[in-house]
C-alpha atoms as a PDB file:
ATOM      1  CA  UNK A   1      72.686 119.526  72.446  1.00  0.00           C
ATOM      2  CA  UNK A   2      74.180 118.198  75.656  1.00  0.00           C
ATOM      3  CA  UNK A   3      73.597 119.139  78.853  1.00  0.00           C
ATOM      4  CA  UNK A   4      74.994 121.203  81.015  1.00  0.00           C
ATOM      5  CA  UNK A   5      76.523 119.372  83.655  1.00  0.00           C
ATOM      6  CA  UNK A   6      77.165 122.192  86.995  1.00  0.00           C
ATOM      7  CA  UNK A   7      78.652 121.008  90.140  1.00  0.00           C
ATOM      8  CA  UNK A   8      75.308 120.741  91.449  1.00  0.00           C
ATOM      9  CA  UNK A   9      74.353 118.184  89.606  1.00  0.00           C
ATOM     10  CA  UNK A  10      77.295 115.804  90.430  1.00  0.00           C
ATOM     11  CA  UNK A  11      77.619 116.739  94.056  1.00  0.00           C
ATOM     12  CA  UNK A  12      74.720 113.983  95.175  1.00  0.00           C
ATOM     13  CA  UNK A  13      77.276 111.578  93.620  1.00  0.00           C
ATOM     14  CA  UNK A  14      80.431 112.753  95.259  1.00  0.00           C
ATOM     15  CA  UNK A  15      79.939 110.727  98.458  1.00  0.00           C
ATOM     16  CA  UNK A  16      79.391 107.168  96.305  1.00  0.00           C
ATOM     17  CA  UNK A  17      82.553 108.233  93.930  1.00  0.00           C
ATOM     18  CA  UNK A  18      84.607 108.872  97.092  1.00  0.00           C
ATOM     19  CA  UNK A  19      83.618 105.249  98.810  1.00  0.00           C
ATOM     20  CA  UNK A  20      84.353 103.634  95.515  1.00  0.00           C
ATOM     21  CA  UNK A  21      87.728 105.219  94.424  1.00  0.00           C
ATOM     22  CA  UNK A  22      88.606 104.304  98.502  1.00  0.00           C
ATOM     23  CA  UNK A  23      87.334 100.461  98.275  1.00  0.00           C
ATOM     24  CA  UNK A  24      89.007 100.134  94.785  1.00  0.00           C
ATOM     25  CA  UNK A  25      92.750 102.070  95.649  1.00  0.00           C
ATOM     26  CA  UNK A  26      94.600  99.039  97.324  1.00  0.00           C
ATOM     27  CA  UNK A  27      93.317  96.554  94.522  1.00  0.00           C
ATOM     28  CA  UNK A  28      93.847  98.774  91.513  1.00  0.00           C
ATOM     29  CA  UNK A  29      96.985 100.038  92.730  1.00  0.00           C
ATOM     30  CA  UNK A  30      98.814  96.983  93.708  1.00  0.00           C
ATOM     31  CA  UNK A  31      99.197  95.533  90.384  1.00  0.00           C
ATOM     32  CA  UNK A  32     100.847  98.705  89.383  1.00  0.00           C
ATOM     33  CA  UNK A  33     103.893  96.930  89.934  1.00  0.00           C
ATOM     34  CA  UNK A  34     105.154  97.370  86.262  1.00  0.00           C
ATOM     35  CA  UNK A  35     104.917 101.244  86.080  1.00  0.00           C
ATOM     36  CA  UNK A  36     107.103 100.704  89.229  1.00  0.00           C
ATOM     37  CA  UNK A  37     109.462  99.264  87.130  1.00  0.00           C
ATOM     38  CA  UNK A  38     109.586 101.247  84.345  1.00  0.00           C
ATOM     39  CA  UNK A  39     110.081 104.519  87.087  1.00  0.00           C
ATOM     40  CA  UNK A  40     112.834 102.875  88.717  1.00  0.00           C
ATOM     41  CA  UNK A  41     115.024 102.491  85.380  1.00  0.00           C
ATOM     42  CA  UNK A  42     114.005 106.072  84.567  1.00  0.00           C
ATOM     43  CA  UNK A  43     116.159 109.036  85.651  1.00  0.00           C
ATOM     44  CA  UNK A  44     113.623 110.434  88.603  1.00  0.00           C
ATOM     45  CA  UNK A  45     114.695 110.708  91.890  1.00  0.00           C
ATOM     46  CA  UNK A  46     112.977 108.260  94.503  1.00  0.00           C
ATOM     47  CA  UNK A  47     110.524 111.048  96.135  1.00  0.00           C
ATOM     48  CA  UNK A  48     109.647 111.890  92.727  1.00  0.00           C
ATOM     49  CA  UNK A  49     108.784 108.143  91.471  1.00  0.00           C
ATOM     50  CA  UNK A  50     107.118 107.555  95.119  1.00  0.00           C
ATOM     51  CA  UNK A  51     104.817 110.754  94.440  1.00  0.00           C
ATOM     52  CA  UNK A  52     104.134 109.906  90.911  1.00  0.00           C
ATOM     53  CA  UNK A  53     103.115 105.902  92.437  1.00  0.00           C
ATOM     54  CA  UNK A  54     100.867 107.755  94.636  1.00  0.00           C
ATOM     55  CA  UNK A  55      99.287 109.983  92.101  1.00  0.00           C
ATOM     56  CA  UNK A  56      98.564 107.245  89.362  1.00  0.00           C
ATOM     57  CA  UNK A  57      97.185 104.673  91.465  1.00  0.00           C
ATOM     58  CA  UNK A  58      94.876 107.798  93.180  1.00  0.00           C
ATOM     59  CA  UNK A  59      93.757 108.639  89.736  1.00  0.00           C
ATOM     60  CA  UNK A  60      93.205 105.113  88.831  1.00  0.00           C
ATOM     61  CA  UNK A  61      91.110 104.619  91.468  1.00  0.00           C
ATOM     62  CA  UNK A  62      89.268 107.654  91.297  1.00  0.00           C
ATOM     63  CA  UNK A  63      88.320 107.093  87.863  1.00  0.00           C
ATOM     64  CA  UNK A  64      87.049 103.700  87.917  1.00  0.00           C
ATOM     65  CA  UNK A  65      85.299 104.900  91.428  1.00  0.00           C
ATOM     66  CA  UNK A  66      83.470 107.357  88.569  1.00  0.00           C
ATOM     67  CA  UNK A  67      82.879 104.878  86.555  1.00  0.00           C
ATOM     68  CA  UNK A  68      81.893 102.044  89.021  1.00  0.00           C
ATOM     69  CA  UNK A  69      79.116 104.896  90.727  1.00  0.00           C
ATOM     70  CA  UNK A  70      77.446 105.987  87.482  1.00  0.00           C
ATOM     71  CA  UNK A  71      76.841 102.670  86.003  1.00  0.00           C
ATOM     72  CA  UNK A  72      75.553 101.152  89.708  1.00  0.00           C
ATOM     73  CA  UNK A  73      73.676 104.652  89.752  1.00  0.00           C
ATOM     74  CA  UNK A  74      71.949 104.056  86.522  1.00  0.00           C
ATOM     75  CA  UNK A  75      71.540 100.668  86.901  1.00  0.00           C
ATOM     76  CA  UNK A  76      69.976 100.412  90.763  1.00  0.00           C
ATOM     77  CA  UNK A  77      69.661 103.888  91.620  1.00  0.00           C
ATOM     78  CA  UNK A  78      72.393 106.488  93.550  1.00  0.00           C
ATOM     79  CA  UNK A  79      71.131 105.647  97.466  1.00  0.00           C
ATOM     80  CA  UNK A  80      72.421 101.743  96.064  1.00  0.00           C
ATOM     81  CA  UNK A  81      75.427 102.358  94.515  1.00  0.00           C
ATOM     82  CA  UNK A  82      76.406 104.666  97.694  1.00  0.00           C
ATOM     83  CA  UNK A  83      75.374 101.987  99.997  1.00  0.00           C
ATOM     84  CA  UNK A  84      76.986  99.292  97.949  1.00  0.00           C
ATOM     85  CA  UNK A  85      80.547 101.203  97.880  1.00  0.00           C
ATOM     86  CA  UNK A  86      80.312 101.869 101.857  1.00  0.00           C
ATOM     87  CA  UNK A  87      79.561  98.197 102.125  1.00  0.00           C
ATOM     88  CA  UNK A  88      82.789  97.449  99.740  1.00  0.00           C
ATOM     89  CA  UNK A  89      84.901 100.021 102.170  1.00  0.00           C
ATOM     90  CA  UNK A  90      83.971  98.058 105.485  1.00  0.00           C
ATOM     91  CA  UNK A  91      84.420  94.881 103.788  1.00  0.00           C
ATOM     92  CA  UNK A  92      87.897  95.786 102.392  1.00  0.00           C
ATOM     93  CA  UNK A  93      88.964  96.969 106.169  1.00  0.00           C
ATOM     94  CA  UNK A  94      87.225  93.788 107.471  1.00  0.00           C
ATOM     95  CA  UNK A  95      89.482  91.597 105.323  1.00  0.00           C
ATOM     96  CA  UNK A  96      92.544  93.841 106.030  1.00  0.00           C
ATOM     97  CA  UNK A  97      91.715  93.148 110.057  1.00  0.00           C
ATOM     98  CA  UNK A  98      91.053  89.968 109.900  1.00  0.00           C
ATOM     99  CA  UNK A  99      94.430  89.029 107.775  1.00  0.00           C
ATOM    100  CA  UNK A 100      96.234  90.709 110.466  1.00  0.00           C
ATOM    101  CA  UNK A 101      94.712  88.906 112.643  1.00  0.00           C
ATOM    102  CA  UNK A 102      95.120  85.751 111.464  1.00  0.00           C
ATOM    103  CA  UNK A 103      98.911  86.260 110.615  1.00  0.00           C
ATOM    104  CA  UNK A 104      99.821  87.615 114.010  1.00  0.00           C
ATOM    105  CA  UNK A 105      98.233  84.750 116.393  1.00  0.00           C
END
């Protein structure tokens, strides 16, 4: 039989699966440049295909931040794969800074 999984049991997970999904939303959801497409030649309104951009590429990110925490978690242990995800965060705003940076001087 499987276990019983309770919120209780995930919750020591929740702060790695947030860091993750937030390091991994710009990269996963810029290539999502096709399903723009296919919205745009659909019969939604703009507010509508702009809320449905934002909800795919959340999801997206959310689940491979899932994904991306469990096997780090199983693999080097949850304190890691939290650490490792805040690491990918400040690196990610790092980059962002320093591209701003560099295109503005």
């Amino acid at each position: 039989m499987p276990p019983d999984l309770t919120f209780a049991d995930w919750s020591p997970l929740l702060p790695g699966i947030a860091l993750w999904a937030l390091a991994l939303y710009l990269p996963l959801s810029l290539p999502i440049g096709r399903f723009e497409e296919t919205l745009a030649a659909g019969p939604l309104d703009t507010g509508t295909q702009q809320l449905l951009l934002v909800l795919s590429s959340l999801a997206l990110a959310l689940g491979v931040g899932v994904v991306t925490e469990l096997l780090l978690c199983w693999t080097l242990g949850p304190g890691w794969a939290s650490s490792l995800g805040l690491m990918a965060v400040l690196s990610g705003l790092f980059w962002a800074v320093a591209s701003r940076r560099d295109s503005g001087g």
